[in-house]
PDB file of N, CA and C in Angstrom:
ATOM      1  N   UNK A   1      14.043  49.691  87.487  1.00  0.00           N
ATOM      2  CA  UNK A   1      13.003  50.702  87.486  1.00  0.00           C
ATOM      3  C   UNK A   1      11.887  50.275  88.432  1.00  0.00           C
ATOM      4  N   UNK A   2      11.650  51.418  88.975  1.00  0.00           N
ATOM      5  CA  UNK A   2      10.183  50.919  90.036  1.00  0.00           C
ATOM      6  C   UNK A   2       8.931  50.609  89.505  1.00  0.00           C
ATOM      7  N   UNK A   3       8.523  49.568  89.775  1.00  0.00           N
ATOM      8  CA  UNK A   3       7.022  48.860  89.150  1.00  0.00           C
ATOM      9  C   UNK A   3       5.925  50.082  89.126  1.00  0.00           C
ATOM     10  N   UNK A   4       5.892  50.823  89.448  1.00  0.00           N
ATOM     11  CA  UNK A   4       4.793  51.460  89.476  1.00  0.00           C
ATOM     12  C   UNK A   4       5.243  52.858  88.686  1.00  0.00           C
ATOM     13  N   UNK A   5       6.110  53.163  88.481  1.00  0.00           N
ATOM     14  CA  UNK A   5       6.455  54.033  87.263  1.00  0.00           C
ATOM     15  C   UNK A   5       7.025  53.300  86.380  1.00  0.00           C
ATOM     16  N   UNK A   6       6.381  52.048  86.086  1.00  0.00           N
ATOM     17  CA  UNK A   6       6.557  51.384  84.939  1.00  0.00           C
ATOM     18  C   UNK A   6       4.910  51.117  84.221  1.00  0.00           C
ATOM     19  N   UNK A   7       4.280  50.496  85.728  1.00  0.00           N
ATOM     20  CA  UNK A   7       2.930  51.325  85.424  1.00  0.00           C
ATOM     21  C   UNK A   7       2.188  52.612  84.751  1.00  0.00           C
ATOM     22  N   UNK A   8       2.763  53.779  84.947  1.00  0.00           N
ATOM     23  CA  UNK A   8       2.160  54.832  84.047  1.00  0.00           C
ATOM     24  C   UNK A   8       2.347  55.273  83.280  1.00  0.00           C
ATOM     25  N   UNK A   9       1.300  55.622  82.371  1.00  0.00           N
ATOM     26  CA  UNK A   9       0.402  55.485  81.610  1.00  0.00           C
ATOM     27  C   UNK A   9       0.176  57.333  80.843  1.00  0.00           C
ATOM     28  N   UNK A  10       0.671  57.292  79.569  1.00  0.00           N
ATOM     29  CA  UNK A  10       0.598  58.662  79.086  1.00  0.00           C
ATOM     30  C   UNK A  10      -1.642  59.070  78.987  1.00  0.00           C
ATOM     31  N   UNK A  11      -1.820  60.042  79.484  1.00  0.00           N
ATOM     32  CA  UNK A  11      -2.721  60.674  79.740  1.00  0.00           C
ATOM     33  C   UNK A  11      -3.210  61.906  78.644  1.00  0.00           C
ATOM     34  N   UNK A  12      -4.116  61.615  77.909  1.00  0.00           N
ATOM     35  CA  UNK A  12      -4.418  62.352  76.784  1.00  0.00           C
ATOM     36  C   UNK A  12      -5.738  63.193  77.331  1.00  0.00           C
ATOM     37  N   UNK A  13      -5.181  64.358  77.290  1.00  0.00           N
ATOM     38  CA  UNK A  13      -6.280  65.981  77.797  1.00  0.00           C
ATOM     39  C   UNK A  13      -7.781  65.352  76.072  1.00  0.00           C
ATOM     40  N   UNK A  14      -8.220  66.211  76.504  1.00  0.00           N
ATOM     41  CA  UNK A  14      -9.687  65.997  75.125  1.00  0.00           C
ATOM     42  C   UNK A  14      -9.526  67.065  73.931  1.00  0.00           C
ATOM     43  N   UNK A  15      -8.444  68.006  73.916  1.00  0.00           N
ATOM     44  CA  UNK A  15      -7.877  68.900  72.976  1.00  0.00           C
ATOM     45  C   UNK A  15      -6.930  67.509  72.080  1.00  0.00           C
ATOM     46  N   UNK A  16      -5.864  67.053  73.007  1.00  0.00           N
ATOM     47  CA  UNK A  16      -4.879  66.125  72.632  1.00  0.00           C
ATOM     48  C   UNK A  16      -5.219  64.448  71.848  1.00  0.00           C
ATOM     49  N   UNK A  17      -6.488  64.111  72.735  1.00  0.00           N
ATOM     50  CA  UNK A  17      -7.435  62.675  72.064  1.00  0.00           C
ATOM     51  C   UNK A  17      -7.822  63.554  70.499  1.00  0.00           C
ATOM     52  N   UNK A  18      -8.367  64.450  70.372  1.00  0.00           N
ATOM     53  CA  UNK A  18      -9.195  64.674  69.014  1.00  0.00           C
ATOM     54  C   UNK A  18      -8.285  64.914  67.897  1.00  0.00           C
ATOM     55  N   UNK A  19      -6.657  65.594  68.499  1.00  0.00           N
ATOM     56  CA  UNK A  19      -5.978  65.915  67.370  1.00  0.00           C
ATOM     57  C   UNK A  19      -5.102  64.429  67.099  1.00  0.00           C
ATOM     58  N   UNK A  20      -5.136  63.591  67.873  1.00  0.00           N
ATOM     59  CA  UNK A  20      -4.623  62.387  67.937  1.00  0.00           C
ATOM     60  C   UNK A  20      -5.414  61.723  66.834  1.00  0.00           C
ATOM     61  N   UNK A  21      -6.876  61.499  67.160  1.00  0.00           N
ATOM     62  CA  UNK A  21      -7.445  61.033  65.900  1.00  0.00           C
ATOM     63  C   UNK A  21      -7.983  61.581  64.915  1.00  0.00           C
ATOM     64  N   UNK A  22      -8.035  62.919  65.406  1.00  0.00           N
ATOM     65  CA  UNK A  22      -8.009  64.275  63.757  1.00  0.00           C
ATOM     66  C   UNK A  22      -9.309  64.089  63.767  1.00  0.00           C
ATOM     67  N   UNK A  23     -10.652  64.175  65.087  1.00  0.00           N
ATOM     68  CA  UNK A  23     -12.192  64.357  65.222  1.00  0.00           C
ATOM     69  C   UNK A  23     -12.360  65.890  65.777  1.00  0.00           C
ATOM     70  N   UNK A  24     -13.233  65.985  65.494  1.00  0.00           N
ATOM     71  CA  UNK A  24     -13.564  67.584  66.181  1.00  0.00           C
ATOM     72  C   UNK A  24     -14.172  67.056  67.479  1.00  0.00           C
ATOM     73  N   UNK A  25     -14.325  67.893  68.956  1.00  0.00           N
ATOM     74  CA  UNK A  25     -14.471  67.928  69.936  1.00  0.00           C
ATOM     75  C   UNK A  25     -16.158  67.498  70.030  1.00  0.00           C
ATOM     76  N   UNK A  26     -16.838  67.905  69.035  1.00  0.00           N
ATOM     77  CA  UNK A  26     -17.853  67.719  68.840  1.00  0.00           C
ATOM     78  C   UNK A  26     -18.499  66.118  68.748  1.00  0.00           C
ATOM     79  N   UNK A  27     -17.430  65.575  67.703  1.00  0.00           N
ATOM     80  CA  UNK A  27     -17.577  64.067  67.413  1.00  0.00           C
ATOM     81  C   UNK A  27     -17.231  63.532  68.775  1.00  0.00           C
ATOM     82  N   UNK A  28     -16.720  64.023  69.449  1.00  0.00           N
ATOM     83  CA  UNK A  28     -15.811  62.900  70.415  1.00  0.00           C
ATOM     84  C   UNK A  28     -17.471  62.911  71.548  1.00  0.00           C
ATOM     85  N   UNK A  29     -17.555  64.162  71.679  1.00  0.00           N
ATOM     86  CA  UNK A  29     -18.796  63.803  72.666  1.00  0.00           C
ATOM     87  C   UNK A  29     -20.250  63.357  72.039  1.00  0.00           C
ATOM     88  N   UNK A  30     -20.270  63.304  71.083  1.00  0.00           N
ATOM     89  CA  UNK A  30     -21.126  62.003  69.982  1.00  0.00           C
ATOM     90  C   UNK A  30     -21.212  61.198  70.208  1.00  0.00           C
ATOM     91  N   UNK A  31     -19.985  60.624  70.082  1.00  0.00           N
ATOM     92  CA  UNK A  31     -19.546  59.678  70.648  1.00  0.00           C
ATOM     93  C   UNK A  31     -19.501  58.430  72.060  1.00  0.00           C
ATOM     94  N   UNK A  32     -19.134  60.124  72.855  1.00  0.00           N
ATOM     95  CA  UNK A  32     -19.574  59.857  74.087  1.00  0.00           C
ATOM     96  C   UNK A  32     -20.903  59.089  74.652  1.00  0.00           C
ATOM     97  N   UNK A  33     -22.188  60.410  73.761  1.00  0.00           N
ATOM     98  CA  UNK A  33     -23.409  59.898  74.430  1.00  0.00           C
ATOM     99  C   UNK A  33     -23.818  58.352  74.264  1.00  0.00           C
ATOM    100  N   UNK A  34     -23.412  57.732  72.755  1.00  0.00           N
ATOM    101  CA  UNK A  34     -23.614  56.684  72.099  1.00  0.00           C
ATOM    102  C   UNK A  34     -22.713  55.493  72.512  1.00  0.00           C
ATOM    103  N   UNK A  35     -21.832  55.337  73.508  1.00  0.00           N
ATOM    104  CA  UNK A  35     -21.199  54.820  74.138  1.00  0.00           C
ATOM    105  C   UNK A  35     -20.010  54.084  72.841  1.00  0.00           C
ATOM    106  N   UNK A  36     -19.737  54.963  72.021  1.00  0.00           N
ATOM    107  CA  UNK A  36     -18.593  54.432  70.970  1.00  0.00           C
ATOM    108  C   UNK A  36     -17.350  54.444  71.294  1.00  0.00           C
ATOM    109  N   UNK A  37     -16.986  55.973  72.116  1.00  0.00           N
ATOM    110  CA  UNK A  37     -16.219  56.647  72.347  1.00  0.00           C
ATOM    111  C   UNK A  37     -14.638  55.788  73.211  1.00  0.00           C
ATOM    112  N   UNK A  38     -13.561  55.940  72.826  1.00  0.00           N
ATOM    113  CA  UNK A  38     -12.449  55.635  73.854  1.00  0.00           C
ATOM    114  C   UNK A  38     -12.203  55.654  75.073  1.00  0.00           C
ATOM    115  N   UNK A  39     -12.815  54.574  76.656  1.00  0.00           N
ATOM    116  CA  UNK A  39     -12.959  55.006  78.054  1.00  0.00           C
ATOM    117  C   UNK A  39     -12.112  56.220  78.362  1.00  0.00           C
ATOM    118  N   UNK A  40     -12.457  56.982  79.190  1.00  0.00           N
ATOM    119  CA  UNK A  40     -12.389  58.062  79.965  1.00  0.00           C
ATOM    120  C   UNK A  40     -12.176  57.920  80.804  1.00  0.00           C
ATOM    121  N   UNK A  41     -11.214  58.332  81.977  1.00  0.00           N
ATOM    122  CA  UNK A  41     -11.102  59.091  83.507  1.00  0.00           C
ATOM    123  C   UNK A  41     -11.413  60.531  83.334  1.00  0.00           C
ATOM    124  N   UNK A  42     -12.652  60.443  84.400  1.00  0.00           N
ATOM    125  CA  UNK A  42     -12.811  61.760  84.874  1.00  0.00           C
ATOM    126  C   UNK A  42     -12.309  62.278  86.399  1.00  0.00           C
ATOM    127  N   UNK A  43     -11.751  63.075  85.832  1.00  0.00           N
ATOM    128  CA  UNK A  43     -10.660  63.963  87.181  1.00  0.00           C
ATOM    129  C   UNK A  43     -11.895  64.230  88.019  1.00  0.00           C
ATOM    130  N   UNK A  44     -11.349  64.555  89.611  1.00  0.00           N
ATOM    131  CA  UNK A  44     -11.976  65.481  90.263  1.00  0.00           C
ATOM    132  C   UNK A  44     -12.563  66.889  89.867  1.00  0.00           C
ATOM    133  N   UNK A  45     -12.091  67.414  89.133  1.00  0.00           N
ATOM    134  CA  UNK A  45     -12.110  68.332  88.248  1.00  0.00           C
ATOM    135  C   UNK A  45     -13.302  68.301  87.619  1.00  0.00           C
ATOM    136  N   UNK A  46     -13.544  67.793  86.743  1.00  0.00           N
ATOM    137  CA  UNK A  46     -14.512  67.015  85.886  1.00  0.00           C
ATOM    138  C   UNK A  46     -13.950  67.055  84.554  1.00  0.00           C
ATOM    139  N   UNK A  47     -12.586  67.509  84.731  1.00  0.00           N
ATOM    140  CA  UNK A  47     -11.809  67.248  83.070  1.00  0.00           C
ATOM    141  C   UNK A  47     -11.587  65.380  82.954  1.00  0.00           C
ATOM    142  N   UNK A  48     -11.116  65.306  81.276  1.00  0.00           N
ATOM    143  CA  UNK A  48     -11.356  63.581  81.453  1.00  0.00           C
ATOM    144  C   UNK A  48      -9.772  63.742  80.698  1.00  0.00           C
ATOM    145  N   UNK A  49      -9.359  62.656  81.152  1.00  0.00           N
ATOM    146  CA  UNK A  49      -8.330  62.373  80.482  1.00  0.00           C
ATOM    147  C   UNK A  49      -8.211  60.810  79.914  1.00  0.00           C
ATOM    148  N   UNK A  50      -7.282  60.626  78.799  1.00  0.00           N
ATOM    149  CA  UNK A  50      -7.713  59.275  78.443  1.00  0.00           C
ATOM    150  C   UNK A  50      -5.931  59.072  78.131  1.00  0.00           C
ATOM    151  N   UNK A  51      -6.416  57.495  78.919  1.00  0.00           N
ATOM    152  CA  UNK A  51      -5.049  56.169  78.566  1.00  0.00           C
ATOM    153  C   UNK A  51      -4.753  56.608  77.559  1.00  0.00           C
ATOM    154  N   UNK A  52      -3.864  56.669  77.119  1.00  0.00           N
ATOM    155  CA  UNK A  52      -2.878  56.414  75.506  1.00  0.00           C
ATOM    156  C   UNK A  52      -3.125  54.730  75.289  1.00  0.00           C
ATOM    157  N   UNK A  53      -2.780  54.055  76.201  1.00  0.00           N
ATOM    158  CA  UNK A  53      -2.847  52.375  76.043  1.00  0.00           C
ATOM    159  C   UNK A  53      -4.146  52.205  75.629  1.00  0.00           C
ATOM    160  N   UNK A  54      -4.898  52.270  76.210  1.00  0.00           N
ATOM    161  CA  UNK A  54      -6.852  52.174  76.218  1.00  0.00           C
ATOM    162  C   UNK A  54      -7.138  52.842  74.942  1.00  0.00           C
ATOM    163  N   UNK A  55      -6.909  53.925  74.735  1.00  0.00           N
ATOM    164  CA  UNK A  55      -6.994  54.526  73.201  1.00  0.00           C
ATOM    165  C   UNK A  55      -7.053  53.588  72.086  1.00  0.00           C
ATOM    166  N   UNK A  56      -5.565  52.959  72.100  1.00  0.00           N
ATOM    167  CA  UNK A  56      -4.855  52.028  71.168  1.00  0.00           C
ATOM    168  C   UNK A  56      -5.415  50.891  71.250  1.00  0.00           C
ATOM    169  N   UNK A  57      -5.998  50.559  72.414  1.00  0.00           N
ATOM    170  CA  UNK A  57      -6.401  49.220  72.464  1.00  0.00           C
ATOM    171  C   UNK A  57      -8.011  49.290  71.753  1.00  0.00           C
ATOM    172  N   UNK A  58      -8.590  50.500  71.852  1.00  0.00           N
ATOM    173  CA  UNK A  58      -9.717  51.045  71.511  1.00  0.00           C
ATOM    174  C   UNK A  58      -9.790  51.047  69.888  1.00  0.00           C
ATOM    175  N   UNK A  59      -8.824  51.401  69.505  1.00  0.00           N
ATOM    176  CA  UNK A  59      -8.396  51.654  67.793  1.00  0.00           C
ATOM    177  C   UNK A  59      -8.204  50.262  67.425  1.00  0.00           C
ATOM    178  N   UNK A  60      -7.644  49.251  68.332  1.00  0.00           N
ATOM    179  CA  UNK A  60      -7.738  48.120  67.354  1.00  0.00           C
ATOM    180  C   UNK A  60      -8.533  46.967  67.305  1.00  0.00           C
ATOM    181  N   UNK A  61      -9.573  47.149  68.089  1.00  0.00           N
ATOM    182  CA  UNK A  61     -10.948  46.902  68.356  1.00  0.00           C
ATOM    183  C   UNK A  61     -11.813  47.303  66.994  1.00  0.00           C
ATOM    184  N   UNK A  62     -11.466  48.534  66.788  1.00  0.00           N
ATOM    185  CA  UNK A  62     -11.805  48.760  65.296  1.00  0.00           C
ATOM    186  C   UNK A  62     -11.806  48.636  63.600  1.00  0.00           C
ATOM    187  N   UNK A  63     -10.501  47.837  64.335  1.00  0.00           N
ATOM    188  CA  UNK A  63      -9.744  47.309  62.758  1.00  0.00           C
ATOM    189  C   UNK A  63     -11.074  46.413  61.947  1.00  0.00           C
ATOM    190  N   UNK A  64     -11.208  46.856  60.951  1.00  0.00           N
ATOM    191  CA  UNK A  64     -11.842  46.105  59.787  1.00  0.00           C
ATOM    192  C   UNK A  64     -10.929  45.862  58.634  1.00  0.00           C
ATOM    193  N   UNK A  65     -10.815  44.534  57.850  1.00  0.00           N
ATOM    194  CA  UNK A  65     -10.158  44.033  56.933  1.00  0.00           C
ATOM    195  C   UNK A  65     -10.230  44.422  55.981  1.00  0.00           C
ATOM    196  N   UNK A  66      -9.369  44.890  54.718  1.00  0.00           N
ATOM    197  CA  UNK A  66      -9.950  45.453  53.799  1.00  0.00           C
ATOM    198  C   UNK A  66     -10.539  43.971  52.509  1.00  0.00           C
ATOM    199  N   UNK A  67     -11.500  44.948  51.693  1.00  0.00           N
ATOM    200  CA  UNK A  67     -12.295  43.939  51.200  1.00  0.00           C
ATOM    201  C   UNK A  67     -11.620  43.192  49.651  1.00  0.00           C
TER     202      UNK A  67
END
């Protein structure tokens, strides 16, 4: 397989990130302003799309132990 389509990387639209973590669109740009939020690429466009990897890596950054 060629290295660089081994490289990419599933791309989550901001409809697809919120139902992924079940937030309303609202939270996510909450989020955003407060710098909590899962990194972003912003398209030329100015749509953002987000890593699936970066997501995950984002979620387990979050892990807390239970008590």
């Amino acid at each position: 397989m060629n290295d660089n389509v081994a490289r990419l990387d599933t791309l989550l639209s901001t409809p697809e990130l919120c139902d992924f973590l079940g937030i309303s669109r609202d939270t996510l740009y909450e989020w955003r302003e407060i710098n909590t939020a899962p990194p972003a690429i912003k398209l030329p466009n100015g749509h953002l799309r987000f890593a699936l990897s970066a997501v995950r890596e984002w979620l387990n950054g979050r892990q807390e132990r239970a008590a």
